[in-house]
C-alpha atoms as a PDB file:
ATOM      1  CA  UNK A   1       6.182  38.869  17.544  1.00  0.00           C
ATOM      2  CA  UNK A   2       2.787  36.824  16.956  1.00  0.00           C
ATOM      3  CA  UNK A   3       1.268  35.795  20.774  1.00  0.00           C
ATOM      4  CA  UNK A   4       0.681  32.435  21.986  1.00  0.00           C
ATOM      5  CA  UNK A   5      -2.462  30.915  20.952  1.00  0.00           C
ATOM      6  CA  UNK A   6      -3.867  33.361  18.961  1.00  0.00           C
ATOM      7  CA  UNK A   7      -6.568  33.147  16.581  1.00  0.00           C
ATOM      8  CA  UNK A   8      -7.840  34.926  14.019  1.00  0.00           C
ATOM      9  CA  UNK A   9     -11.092  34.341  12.221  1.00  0.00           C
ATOM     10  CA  UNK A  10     -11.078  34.145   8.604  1.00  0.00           C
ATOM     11  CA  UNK A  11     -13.754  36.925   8.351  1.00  0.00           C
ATOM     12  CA  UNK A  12     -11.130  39.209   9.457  1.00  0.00           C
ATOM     13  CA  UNK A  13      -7.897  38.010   8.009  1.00  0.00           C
ATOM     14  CA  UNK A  14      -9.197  36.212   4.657  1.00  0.00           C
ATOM     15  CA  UNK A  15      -7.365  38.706   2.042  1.00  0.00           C
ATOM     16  CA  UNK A  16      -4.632  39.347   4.544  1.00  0.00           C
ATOM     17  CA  UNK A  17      -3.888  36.110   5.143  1.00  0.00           C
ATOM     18  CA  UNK A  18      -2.039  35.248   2.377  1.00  0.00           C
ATOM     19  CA  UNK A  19       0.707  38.606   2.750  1.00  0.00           C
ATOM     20  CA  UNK A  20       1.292  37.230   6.256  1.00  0.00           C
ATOM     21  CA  UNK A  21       1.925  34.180   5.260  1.00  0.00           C
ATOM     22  CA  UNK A  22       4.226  35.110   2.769  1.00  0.00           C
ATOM     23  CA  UNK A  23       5.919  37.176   5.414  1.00  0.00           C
ATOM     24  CA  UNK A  24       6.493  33.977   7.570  1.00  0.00           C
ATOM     25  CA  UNK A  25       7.930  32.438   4.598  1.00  0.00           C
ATOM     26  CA  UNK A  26      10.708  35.262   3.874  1.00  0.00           C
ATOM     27  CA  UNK A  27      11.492  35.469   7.337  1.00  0.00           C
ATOM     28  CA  UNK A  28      11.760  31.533   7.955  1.00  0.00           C
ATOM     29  CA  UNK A  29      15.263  29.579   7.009  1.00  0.00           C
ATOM     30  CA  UNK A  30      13.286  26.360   7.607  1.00  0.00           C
ATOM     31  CA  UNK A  31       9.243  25.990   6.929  1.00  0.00           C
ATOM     32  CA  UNK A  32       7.651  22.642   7.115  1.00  0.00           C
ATOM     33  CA  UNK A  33       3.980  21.820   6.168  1.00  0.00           C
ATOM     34  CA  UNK A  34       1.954  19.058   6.941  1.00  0.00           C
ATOM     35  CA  UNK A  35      -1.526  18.845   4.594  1.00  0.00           C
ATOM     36  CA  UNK A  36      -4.207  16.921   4.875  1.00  0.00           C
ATOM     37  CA  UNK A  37      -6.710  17.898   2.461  1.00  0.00           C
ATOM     38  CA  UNK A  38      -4.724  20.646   0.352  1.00  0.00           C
ATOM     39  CA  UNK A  39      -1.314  20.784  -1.892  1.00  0.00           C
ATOM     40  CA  UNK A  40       0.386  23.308   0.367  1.00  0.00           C
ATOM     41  CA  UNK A  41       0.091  27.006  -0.731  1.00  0.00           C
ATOM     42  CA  UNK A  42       3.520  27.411  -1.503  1.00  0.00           C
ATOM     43  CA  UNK A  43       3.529  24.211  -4.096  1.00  0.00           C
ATOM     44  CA  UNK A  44      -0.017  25.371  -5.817  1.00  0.00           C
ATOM     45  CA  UNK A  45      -0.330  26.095  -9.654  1.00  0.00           C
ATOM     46  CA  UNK A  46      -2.268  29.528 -10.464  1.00  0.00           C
ATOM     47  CA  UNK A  47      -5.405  27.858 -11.286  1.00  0.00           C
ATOM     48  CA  UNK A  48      -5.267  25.269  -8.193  1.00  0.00           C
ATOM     49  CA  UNK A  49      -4.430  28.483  -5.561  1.00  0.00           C
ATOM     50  CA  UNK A  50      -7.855  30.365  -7.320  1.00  0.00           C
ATOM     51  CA  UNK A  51      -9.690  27.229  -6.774  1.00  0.00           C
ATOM     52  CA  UNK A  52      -8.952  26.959  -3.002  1.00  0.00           C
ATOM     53  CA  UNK A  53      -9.361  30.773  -2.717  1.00  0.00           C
ATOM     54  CA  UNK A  54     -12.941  30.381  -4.731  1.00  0.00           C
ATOM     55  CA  UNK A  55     -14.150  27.677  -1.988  1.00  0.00           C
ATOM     56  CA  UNK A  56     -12.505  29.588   0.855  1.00  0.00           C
ATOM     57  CA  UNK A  57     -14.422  32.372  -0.002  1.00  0.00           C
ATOM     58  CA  UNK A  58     -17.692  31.264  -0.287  1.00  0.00           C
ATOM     59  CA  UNK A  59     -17.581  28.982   2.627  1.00  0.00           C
ATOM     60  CA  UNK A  60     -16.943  31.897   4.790  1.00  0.00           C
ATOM     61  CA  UNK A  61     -19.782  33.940   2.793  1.00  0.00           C
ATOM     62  CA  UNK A  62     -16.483  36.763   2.457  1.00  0.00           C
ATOM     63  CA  UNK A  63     -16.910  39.795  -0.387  1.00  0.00           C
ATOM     64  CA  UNK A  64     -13.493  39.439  -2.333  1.00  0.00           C
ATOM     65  CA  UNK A  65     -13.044  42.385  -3.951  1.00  0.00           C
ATOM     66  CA  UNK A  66     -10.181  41.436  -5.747  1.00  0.00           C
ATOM     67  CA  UNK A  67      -9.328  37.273  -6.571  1.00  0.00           C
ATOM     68  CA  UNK A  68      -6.764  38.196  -9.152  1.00  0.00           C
ATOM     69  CA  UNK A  69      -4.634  40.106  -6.703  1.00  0.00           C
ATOM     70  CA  UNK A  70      -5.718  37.419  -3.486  1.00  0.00           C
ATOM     71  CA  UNK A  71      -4.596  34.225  -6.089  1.00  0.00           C
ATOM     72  CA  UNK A  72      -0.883  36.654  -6.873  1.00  0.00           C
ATOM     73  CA  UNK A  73      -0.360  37.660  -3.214  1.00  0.00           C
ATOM     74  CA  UNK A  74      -0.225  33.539  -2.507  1.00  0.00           C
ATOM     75  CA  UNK A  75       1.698  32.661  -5.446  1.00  0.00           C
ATOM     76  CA  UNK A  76       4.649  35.860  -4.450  1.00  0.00           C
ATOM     77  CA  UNK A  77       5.994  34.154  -2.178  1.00  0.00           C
ATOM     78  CA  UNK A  78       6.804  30.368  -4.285  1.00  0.00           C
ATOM     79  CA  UNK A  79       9.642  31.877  -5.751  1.00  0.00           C
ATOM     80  CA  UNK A  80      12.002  31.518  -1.803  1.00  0.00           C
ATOM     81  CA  UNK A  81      11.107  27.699  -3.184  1.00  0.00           C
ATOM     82  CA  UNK A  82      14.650  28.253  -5.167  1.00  0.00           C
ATOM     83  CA  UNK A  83      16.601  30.382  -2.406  1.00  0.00           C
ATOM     84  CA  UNK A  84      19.092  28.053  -1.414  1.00  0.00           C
ATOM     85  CA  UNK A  85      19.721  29.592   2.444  1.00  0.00           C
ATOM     86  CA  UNK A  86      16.027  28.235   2.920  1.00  0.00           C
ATOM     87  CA  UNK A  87      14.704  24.683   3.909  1.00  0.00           C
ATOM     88  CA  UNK A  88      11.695  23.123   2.793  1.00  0.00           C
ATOM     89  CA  UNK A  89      10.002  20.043   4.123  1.00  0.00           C
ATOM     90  CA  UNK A  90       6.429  18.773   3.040  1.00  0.00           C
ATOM     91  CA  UNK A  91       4.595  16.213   3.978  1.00  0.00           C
ATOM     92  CA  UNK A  92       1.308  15.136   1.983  1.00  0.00           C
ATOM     93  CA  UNK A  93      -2.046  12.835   3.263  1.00  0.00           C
ATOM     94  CA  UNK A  94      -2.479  10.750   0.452  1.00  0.00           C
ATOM     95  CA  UNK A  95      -5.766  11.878   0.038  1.00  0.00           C
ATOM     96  CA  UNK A  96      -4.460  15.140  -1.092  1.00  0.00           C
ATOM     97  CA  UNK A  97      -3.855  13.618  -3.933  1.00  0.00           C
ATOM     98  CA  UNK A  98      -6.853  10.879  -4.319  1.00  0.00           C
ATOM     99  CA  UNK A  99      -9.458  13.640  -3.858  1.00  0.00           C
ATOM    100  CA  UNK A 100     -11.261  15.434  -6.347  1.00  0.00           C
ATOM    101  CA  UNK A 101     -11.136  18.666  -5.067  1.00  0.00           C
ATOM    102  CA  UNK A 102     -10.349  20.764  -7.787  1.00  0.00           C
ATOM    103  CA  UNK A 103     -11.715  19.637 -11.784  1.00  0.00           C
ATOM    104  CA  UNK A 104      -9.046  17.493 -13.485  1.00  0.00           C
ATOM    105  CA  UNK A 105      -7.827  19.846 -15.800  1.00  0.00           C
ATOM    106  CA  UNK A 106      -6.690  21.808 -12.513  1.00  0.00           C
ATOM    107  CA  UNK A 107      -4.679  18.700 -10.881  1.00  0.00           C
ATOM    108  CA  UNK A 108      -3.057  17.487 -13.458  1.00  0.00           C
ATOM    109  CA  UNK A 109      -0.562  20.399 -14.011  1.00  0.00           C
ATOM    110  CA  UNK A 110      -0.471  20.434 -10.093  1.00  0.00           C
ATOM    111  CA  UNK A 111       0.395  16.759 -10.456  1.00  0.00           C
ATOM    112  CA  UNK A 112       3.320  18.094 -12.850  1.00  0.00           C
ATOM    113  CA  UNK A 113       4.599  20.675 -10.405  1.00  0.00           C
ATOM    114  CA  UNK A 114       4.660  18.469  -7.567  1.00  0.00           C
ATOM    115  CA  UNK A 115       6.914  15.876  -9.495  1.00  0.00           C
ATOM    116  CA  UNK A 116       9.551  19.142 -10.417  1.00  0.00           C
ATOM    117  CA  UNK A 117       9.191  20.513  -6.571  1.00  0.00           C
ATOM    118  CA  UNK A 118      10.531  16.722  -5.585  1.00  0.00           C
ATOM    119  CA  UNK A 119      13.746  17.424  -7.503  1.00  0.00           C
ATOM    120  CA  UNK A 120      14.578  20.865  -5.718  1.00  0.00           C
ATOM    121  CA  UNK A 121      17.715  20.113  -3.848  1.00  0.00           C
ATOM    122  CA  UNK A 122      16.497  22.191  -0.813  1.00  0.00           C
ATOM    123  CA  UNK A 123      13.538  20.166  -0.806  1.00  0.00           C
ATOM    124  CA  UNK A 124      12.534  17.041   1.355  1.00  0.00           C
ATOM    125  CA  UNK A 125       9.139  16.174  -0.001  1.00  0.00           C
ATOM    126  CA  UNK A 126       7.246  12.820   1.638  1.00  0.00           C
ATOM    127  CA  UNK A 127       3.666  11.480   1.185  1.00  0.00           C
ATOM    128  CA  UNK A 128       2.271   9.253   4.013  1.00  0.00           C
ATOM    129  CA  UNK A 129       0.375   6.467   1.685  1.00  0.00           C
ATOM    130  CA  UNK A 130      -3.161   5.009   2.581  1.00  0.00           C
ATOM    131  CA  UNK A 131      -2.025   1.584   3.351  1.00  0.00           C
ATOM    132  CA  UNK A 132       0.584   2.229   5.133  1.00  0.00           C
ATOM    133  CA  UNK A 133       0.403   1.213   9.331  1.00  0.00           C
ATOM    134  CA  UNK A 134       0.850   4.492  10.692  1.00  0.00           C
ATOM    135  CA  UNK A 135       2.595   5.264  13.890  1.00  0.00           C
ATOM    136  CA  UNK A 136       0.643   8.476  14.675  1.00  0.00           C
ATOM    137  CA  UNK A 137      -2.974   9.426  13.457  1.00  0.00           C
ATOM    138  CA  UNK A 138      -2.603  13.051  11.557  1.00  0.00           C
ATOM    139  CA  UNK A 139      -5.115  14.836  13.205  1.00  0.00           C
ATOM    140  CA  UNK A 140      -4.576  17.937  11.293  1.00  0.00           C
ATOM    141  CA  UNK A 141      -2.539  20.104   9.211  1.00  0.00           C
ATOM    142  CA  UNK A 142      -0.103  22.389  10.312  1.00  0.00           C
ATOM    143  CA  UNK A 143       2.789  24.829   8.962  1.00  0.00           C
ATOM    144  CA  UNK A 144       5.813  25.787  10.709  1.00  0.00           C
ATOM    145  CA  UNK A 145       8.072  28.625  10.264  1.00  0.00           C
ATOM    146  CA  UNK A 146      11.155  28.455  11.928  1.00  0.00           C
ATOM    147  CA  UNK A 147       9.353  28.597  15.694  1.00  0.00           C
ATOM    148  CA  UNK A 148       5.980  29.940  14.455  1.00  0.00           C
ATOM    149  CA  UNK A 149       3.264  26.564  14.391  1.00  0.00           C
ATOM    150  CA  UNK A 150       0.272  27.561  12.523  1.00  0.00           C
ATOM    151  CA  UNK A 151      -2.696  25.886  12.641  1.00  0.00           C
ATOM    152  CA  UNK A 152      -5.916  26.353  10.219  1.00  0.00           C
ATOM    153  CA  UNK A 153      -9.297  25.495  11.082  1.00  0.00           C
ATOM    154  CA  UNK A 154     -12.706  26.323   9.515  1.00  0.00           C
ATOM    155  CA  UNK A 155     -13.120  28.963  11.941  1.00  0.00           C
ATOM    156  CA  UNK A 156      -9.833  30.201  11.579  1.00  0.00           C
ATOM    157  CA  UNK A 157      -5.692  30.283  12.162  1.00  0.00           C
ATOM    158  CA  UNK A 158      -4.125  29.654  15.863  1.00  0.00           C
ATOM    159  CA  UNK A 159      -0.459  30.876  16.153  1.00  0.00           C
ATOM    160  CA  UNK A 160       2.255  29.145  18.458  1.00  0.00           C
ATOM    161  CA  UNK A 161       4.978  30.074  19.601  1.00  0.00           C
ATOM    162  CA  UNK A 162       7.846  28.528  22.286  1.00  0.00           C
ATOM    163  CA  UNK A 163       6.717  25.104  23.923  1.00  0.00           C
ATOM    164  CA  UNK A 164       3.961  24.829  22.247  1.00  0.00           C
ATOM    165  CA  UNK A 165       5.147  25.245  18.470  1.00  0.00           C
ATOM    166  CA  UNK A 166       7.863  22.552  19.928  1.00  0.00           C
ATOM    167  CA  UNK A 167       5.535  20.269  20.081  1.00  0.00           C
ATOM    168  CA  UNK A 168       4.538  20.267  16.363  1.00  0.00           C
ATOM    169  CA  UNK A 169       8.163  20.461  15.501  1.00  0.00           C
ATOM    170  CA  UNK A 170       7.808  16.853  17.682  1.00  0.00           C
ATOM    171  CA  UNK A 171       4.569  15.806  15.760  1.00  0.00           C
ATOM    172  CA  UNK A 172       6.697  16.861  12.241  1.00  0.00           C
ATOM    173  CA  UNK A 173       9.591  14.125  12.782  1.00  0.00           C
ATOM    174  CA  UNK A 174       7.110  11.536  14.165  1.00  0.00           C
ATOM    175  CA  UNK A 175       5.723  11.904  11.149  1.00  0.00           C
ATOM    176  CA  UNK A 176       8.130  11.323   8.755  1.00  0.00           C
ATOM    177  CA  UNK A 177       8.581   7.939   9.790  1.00  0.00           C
ATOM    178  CA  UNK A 178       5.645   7.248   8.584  1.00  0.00           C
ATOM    179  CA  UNK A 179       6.110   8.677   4.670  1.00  0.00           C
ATOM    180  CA  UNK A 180       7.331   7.323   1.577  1.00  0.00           C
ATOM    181  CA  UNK A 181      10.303   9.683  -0.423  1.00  0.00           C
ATOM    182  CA  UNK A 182      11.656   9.770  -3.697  1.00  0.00           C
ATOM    183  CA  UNK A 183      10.680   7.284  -6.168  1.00  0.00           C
ATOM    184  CA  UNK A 184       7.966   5.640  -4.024  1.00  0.00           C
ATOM    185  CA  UNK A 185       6.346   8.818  -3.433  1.00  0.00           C
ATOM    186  CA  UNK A 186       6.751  10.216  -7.248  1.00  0.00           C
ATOM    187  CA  UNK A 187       5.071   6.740  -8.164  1.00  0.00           C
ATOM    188  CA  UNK A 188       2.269   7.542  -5.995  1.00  0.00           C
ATOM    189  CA  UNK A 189       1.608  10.849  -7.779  1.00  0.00           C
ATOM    190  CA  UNK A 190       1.979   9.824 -11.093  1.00  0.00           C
ATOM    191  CA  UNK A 191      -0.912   6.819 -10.379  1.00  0.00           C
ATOM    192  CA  UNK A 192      -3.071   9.790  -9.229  1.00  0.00           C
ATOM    193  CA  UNK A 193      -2.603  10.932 -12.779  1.00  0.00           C
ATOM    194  CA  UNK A 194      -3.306   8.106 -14.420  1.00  0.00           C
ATOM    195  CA  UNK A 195      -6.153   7.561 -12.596  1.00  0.00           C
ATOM    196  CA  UNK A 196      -7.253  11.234 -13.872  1.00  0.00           C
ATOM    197  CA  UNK A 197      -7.020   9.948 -17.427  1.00  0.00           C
ATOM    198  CA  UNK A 198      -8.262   6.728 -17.142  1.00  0.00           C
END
């Protein structure tokens, strides 16, 4: 059982990370994310989850020994994306997708998997769009596994548990009211690509 409020610093739990995570995700029947800068880990393309690992790494001066088996370890546990006793609910900044984070040649088949990930039918999928009037400011992003909130700041990961991972669950349907689904939000992706190729 993870303990309230704990954090661990990335210069500890950078290659491990990514097995824990994948833990929380085959434990979980319902996992949530909420991104503000990043496509969520478990929606990333091989060359998009090495590009994220690349920066990660070097912003926390870390020796990876191994990237190819760091990048695999994150993309194992995608494939509880098609287990049908799980839930899956997303919700993307639109910024994630307006930012040039990664070269072009990287988001545009991350573009494409995020338009097939929409169709999953144990999927709800939402992107909160930069005009629209929000009713809450997202302050940051968060994932939630079942009653484990975990948070992820430059200096590391907090874990919550109980009351406190309640309140995220809280922050999570506040903020749907706020998103755009379906059609609206596949529109909104598909003008990110355009605006790759224009």
């Amino acid at each position: 059982m993870f303990e309230v409020s704990r954090v661990e610093p990335f210069s500890y739990r950078f290659e491990i990370t990514w097995k824990t995570n994948n833990d929380l995700v085959a434990d979980a029947s319902i996992i949530r994310h909420f991104e503000t800068a990043w496509i969520p880990g478990l929606l990333q393309t091989p060359a998009y989850a090495r590009a994220v690992f690349t920066e990660m790494a070097n912003m926390h001066v870390l020796d990876v020994r191994n990237e190819d088996s760091a990048v695999a370890a994150r993309l194992a546990r995608q494939p509880h994306l098609y287990d049908p006793s799980k839930r899956f609910e997303f919700i993307l900044c639109e910024p994630v997708l307006r930012w040039r984070t990664v070269p072009n040649d990287v988001l545009l088949p991350q573009f494409d998997r995020l338009l097939m990930i929409t169709e999953l039918p144990n999927v709800r999928f939402g992107i909160v769009p930069l005009d629209r009037h929000l009713g809450m400011t997202p302050q940051n992003a968060f994932q939630i596994y079942d009653n484990v909130a975990v948070i992820e700041t430059f200096a590391g990961e907090t874990y919550f548990e109980s009351a406190e991972s309640a309140a995220y669950l809280r922050i999570m349907e506040r903020l749907w009211l706020d998103v755009v689904t379906g059609a609206a939000a596949n529109e909104i992706i598909r003008n990110a690509m355009q605006r790759l190729r224009d």
